[in-house]
Protein backbone atom coordinates (compact mmCIF):
# COMPACT_ATOMS: atom_id res chain seq x y z
CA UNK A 1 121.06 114.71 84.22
CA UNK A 2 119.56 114.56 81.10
CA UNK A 3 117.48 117.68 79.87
CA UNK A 4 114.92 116.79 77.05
CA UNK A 5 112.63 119.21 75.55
CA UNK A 6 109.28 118.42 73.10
CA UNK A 7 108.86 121.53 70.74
CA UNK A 8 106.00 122.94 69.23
CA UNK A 9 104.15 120.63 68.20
CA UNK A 10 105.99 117.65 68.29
CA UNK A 11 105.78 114.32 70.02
CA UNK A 12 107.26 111.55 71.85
CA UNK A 13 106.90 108.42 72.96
CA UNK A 14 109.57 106.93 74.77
CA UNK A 15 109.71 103.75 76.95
CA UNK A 16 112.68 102.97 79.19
CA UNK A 17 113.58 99.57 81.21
CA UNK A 18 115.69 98.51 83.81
CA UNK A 19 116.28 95.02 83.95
CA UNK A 20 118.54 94.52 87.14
CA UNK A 21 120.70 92.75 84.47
CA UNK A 22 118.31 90.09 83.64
CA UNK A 23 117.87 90.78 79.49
CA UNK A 24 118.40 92.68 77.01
CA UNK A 25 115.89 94.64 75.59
CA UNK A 26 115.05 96.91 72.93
CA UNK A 27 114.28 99.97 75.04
CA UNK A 28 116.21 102.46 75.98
CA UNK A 29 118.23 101.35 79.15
CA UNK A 30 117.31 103.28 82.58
CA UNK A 31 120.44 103.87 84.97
CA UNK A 32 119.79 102.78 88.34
CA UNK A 33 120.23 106.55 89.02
CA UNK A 34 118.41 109.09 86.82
CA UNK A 35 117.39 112.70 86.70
CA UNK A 36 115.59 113.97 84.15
CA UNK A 37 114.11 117.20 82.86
CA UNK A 38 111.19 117.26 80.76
CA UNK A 39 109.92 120.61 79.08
CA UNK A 40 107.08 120.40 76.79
CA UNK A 41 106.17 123.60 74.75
CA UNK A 42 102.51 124.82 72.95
CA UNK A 43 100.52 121.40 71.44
CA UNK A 44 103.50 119.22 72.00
CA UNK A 45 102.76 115.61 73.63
CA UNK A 46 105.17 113.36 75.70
CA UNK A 47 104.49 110.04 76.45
CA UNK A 48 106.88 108.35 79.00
CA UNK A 49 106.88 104.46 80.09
CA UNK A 50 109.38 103.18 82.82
CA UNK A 51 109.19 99.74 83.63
CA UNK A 52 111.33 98.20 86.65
CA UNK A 53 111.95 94.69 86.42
CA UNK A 54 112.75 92.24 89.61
CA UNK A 55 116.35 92.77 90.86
CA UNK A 56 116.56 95.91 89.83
CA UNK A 57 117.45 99.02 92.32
CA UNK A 58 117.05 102.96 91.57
CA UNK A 59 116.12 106.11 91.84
CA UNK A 60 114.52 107.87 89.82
CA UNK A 61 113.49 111.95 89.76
CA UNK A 62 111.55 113.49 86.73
CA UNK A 63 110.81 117.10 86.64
CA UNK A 64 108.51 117.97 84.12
CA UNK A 65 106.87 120.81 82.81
CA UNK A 66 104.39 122.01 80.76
CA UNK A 67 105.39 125.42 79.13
CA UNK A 68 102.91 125.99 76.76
CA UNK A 69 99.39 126.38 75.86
CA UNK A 70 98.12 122.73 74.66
CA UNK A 71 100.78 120.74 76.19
CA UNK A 72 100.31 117.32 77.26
CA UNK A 73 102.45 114.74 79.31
CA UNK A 74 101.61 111.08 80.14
CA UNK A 75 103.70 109.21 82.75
CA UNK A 76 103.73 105.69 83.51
CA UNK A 77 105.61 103.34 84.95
CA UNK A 78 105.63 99.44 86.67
CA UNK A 79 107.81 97.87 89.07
CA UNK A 80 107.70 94.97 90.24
CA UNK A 81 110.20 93.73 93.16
CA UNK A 82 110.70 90.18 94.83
CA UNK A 83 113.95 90.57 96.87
CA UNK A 84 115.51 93.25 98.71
CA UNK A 85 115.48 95.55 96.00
CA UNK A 86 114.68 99.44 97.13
CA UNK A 87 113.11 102.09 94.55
CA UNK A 88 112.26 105.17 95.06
CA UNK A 89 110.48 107.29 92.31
CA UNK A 90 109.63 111.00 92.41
CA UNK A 91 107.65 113.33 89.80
CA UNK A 92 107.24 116.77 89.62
CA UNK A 93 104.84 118.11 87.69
CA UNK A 94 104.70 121.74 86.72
CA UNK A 95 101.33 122.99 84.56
CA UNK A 96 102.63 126.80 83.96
CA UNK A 97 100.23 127.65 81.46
CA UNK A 98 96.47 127.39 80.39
CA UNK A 99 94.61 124.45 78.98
CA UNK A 100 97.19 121.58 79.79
CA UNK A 101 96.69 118.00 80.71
CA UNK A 102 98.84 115.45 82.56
CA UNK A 103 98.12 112.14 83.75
CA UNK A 104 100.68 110.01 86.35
CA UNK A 105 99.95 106.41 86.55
CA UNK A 106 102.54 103.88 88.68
CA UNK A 107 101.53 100.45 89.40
CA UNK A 108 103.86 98.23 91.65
CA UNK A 109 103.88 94.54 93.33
CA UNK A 110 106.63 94.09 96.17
CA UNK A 111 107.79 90.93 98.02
CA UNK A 112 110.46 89.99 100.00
CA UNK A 113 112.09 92.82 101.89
CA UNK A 114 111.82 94.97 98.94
CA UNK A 115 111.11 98.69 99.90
CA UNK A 116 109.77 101.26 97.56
CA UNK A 117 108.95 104.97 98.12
CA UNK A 118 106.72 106.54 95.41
CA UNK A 119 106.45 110.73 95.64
CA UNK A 120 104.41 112.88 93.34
CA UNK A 121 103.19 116.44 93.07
CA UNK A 122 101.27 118.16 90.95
CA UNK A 123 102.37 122.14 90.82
CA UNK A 124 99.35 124.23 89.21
CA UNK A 125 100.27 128.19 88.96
CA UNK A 126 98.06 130.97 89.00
CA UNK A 127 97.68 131.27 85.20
CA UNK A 128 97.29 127.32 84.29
CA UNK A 129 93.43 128.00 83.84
CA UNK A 130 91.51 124.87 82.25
CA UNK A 131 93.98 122.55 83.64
CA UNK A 132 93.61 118.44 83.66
CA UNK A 133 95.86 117.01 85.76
CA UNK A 134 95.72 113.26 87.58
CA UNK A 135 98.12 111.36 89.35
CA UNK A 136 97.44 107.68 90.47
CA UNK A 137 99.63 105.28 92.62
CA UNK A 138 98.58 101.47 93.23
CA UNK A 139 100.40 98.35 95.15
CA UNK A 140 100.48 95.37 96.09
CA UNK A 141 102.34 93.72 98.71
CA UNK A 142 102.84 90.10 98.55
CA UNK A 143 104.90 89.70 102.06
CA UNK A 144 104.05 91.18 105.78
CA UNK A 145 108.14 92.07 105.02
CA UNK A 146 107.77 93.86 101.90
CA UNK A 147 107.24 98.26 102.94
CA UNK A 148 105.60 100.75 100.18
CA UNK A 149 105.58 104.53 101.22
CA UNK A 150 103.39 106.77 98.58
CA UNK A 151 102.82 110.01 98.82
CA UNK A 152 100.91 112.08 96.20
CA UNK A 153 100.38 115.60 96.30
CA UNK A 154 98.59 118.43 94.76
CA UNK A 155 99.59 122.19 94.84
CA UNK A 156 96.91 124.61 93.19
CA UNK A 157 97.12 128.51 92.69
CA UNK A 158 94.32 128.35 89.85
CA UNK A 159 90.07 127.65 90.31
CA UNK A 160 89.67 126.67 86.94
CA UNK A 161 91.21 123.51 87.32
CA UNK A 162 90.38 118.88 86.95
CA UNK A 163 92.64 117.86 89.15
CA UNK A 164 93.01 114.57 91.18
CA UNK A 165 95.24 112.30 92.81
CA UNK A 166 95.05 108.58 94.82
CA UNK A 167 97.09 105.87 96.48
CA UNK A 168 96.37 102.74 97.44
CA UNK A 169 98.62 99.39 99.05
CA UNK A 170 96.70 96.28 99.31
CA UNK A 171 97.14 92.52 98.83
CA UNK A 172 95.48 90.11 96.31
CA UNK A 173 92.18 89.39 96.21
CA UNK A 174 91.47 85.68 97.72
CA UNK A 175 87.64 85.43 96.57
CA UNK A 176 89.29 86.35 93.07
CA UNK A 177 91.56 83.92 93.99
CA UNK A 178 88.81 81.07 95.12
CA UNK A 179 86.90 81.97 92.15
CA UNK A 180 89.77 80.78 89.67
CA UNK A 181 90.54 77.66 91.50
CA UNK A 182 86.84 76.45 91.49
CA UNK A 183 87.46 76.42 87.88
CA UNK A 184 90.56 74.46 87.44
CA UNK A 185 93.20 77.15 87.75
CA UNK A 186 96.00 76.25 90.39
CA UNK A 187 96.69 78.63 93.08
CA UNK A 188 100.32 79.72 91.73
CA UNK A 189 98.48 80.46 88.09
CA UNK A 190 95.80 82.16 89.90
CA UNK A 191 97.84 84.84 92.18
CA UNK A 192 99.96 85.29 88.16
CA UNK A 193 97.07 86.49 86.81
CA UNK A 194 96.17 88.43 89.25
CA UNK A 195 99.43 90.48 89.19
CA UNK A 196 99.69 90.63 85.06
CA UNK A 197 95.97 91.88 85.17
CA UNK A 198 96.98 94.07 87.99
CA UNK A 199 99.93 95.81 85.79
CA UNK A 200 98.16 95.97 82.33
CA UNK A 201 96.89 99.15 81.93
CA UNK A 202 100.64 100.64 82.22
CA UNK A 203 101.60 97.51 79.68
CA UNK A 204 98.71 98.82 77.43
CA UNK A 205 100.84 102.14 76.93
CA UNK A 206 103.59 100.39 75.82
CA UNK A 207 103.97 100.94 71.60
CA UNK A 208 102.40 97.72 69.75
CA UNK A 209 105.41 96.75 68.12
CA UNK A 210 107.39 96.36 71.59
CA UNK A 211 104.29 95.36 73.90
CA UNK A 212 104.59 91.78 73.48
CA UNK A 213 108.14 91.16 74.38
CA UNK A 214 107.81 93.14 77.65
CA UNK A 215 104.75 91.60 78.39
CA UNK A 216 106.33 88.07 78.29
CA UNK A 217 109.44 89.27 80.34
CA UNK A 218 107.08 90.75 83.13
CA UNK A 219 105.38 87.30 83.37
CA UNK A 220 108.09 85.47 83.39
CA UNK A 221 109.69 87.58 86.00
CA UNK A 222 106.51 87.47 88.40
CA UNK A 223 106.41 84.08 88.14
CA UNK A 224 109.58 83.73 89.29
CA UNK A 225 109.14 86.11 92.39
């Protein structure tokens, strides 16, 4: 388990990848089993990326919490999964005190017989008054095989409170689909597109000077799935 702890103040941006052995990157490696504990004290920030590339296996529990006034915390993560590969991810998020914000955003594609399980709560005591708080889940499947189980949750003790939380498992679009290849763009192009488009906005949080180089290894990886 690894324990880390934003002080007053301070911030962090940290993005970590696992690669099912495919690359090297220059992230900080994710083991294929990981705990971690995340406190964040008064005006302190904490910006977390994981991205799970095909072949890749794990499970993965983050409990964080917000200990002090001003805190912030921004989670997101990608997987995307073409075999048999099973992940499971779970996040706890604890707003203890007043005037917080958190935001949870985990976008996945999964083919084959892949299986992933994606929990998520959001804990909001008594005295976290003026909370923000939203947690967001989104797949695609790509096979009748492939099985996504998502369950977010929200647990509130204040009134004072922004709170949300959504899921949602679908397939890709085929009018988006017929749309692209009335203008030229082949079927297997189309569906790639799709799926980068579909996984951007957790790419987007990605710092500048390492954004490109993931970006091309996610492409390349969904177009080999």
């Amino acid at each position: 388990m690894e324990n880390l702890v934003v002080s007053i103040n301070d911030s962090i941006h940290r993005v970590y990848v696992l690669d099912g052995g495919r690359t090297s990157s220059p992230q900080l490696s994710l083991s294929d089993q990981m705990t971690q504990t995340i406190v964040v004290e008064k005006d302190a920030k904490a910006d977390i990326v994981i991205l799970i590339m095909p072949g890749a296996s794990c499970d993965i529990r983050l409990d964080v919490t917000l200990a002090g006034e001003g805190a912030q915390a921004n989670i997101y993560g990608a997987y995307v999964c073409g075999s048999d590969e099973k992940v499971k991810i779970a996040v706890d998020m604890h707003h203890d005190l007043p005037h917080c914000n958190s935001r949870q955003l985990f976008k996945g594609i999964a083919g084959g017989k892949s299986r992933v399980d994606f929990y998520g709560k959001i804990i909001v005591e008594q005295d976290a008054q003026r909370t923000e708080a939203y947690q967001e889940n989104h797949n695609i499947l790509l096979s009748d095989d492939a099985k996504v189980d998502t369950k977010p949750q929200l647990e509130i003790y204040a009134d004072d409170v922004k709170c949300s939380h959504g899921a949602t498992i679908g397939r890709l679009n085929e009018e988006e689909q017929f749309y692209m290849r009335s203008r030229g763009i082949t079927l297997e192009d189309a569906k790639v597109l799709q799926m980068i488009s579909f996984i951007a906005p957790v790419l987007e949080q990605i710092p500048e000077a390492d954004r490109e180089f993931l970006a091309m290894q996610f492409e390349d990886a969904i177009r080999k799935i």
